[in-house]
Protein backbone atom coordinates (compact mmCIF):
# COMPACT_ATOMS: atom_id res chain seq x y z
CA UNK A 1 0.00 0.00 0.00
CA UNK A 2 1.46 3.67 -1.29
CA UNK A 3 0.45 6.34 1.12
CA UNK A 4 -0.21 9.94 -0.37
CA UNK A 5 -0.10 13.18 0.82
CA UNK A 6 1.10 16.36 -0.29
CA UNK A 7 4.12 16.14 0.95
CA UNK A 8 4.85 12.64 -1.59
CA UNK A 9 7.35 13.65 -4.37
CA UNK A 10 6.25 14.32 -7.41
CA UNK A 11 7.89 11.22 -8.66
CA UNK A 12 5.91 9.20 -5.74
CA UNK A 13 2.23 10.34 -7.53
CA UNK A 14 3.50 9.67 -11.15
CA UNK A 15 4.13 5.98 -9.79
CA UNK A 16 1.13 5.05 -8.98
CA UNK A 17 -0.49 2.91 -11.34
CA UNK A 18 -4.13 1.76 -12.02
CA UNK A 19 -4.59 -1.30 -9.53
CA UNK A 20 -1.82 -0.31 -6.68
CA UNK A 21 -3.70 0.14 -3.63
CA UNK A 22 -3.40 3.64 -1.88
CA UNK A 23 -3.58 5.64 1.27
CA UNK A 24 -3.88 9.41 1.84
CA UNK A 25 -3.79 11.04 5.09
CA UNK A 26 -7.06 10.95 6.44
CA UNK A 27 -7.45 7.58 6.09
CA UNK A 28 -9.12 7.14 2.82
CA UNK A 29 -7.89 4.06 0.88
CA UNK A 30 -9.20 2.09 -1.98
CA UNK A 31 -7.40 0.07 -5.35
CA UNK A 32 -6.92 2.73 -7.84
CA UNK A 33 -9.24 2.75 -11.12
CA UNK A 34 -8.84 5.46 -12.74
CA UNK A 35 -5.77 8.44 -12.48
CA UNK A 36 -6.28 11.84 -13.93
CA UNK A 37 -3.58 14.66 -13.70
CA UNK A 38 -4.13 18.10 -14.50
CA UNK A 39 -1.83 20.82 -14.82
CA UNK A 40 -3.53 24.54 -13.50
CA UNK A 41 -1.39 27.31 -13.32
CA UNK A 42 1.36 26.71 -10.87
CA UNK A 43 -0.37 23.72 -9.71
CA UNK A 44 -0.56 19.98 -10.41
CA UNK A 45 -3.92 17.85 -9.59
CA UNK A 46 -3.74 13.95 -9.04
CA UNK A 47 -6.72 12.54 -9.17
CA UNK A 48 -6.90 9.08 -8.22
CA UNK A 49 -10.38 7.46 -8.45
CA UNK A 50 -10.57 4.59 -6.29
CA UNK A 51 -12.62 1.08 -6.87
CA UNK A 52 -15.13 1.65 -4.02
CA UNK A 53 -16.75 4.84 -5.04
CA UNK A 54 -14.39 7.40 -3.78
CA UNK A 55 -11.12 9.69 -4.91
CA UNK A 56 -7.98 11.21 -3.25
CA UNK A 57 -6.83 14.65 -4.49
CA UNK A 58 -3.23 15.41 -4.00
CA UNK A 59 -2.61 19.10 -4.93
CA UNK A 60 1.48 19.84 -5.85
């Protein structure tokens, strides 16, 4: 299990592929389905939608 917060390196969220199993800091984990990464400004957005009905956002 890969636990994910916003303090993971960048190389850490561009890992994670569909079907690891992940953890972010408040205790939400699930197999991952479905990653989406968007670029905004200054920012990066991981989206990582999970098997069980649920996502974790990790904002760089």
């Amino acid at each position: 299990m890969k636990k994910l917060t916003k303090n993971s390196t960048n190389e850490d969220l561009e890992n994670v592929k569909t079907g690891d199993t992940i953890k972010d800091d408040t205790g939400k984990q699930g197999e991952v389905t479905q990653i989406e990464i968007l670029n905004r400004g200054f920012e990066k957005q991981y989206y990582y939608k999970l098997k069980n009905d649920g996502t974790i956002l990790v904002i760089k």
